[in-house]
Protein backbone atom coordinates (compact mmCIF):
# COMPACT_ATOMS: atom_id res chain seq x y z
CA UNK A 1 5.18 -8.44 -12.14
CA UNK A 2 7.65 -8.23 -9.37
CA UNK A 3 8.58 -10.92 -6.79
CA UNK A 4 10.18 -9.72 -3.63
CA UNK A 5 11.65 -12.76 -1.37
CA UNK A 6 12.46 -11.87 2.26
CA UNK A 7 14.59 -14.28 4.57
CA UNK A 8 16.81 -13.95 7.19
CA UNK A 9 14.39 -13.84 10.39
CA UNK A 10 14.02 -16.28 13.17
CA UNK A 11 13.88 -16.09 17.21
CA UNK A 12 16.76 -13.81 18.81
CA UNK A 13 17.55 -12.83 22.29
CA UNK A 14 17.60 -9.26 23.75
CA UNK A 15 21.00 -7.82 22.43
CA UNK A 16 21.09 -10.13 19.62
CA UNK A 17 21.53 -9.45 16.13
CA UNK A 18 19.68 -10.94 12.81
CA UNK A 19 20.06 -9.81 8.97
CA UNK A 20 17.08 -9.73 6.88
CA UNK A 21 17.32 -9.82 2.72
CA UNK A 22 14.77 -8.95 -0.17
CA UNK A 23 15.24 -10.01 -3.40
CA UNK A 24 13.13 -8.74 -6.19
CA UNK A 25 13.01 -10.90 -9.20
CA UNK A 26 10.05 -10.63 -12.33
CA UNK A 27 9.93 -8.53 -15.18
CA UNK A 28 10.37 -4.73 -13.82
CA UNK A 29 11.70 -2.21 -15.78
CA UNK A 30 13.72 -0.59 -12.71
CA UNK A 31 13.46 -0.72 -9.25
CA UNK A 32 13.18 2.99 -7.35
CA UNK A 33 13.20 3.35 -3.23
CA UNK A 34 12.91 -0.26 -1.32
CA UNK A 35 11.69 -0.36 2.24
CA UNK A 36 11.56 -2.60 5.22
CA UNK A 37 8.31 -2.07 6.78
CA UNK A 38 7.14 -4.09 10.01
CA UNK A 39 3.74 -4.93 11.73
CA UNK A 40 3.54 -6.66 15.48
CA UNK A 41 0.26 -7.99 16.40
CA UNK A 42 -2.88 -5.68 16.65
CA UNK A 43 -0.25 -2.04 15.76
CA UNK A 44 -0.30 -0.83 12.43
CA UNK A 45 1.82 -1.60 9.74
CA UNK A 46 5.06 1.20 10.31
CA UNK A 47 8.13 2.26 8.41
CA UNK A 48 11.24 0.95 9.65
CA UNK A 49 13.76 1.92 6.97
CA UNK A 50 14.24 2.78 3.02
CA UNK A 51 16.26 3.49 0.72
CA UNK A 52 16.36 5.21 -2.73
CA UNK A 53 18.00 3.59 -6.01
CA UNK A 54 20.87 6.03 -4.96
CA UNK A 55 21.65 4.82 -1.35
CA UNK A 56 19.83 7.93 0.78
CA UNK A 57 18.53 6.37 3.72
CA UNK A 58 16.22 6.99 6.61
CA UNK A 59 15.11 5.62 9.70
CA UNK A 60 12.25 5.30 12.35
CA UNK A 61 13.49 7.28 15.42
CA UNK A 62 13.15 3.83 17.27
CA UNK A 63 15.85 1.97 15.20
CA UNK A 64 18.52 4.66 14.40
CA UNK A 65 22.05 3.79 15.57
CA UNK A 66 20.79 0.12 15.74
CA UNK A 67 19.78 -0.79 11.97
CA UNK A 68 21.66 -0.40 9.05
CA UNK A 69 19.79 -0.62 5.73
CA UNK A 70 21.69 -0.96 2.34
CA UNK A 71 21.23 -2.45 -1.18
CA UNK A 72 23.37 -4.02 -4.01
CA UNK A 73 21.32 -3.61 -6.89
CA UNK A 74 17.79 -5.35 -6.67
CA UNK A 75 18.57 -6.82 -3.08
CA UNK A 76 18.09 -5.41 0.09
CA UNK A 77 19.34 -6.15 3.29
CA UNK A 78 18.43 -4.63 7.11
CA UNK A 79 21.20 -5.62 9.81
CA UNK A 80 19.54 -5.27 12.84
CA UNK A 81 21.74 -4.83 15.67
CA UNK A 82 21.03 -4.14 19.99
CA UNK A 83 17.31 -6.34 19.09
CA UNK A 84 15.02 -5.38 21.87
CA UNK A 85 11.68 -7.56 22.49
CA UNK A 86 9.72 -4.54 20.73
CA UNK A 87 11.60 -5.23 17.69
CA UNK A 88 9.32 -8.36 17.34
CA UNK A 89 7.07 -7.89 14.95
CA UNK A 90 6.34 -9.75 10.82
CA UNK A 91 8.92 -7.70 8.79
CA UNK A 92 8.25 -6.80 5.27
CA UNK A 93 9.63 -5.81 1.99
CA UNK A 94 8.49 -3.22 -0.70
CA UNK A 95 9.96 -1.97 -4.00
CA UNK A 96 8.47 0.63 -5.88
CA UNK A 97 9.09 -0.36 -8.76
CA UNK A 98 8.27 -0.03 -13.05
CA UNK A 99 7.22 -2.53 -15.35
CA UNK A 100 6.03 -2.03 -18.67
CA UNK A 101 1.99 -1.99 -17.32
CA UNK A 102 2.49 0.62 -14.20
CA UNK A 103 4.48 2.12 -11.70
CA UNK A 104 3.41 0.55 -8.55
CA UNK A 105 4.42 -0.79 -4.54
CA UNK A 106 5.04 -4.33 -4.64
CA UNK A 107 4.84 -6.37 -1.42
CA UNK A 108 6.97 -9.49 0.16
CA UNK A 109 5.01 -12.01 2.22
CA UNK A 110 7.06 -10.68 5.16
CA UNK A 111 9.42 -12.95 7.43
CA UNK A 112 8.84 -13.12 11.44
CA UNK A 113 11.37 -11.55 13.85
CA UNK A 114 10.89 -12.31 17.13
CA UNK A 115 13.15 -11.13 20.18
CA UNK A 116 13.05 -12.91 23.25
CA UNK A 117 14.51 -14.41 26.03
């Protein structure tokens, strides 16, 4: 099983900045791409960055020049710069990641992010 562990959000103001982290912990074999995925109330779930277990990254359109993802290892981290009140929204984490049963998506219980003044 894997355990992913975000932290990091809270309540920001327009302009502001917040970092988010994911740690994955449990009894994986290896970790491949992690994302950062977010949801804001009654929108779908969306793709908000990822990167691969070699550091290629990409970005939703609406975030790019503002977010910066990156990873040491089997912890992630989004620095989310210029927040704007659409940011807000419950952030997750995923990992794709091996253990000895299957090769699978594995889900944090997401932290909140909310920008506003």
């Amino acid at each position: 099983q894997v355990q992913l562990v975000e932290s990091g959000g809270g309540l920001v103001q327009p302009g502001g900045s917040l970092r988010l982290s994911c740690a994955a912990s449990g009894s994986f074999l290896r970790i491949y791409t992690m994302g950062w995925y977010r949801q804001a109330p009654g929108k779908q779930r969306e793709l908000v960055a990822r990167i691969t277990s070699g550091t290629n990254t990409n970005y939703a359109d609406s975030v790019k020049g503002r977010f910066t993802i990156s990873r040491d290892y089997n912890t992630m981290y989004l620095q989310m710069n210029s927040l704007k009140p659409e940011d807000t929204a419950v952030y997750y984490c995923c990992a794709d990641s091996l253990t000895v049963l299957r090769r699978s998506d594995y889900w944090g219980q997401g932290t909140q992010v909310t920008v506003s003044s």
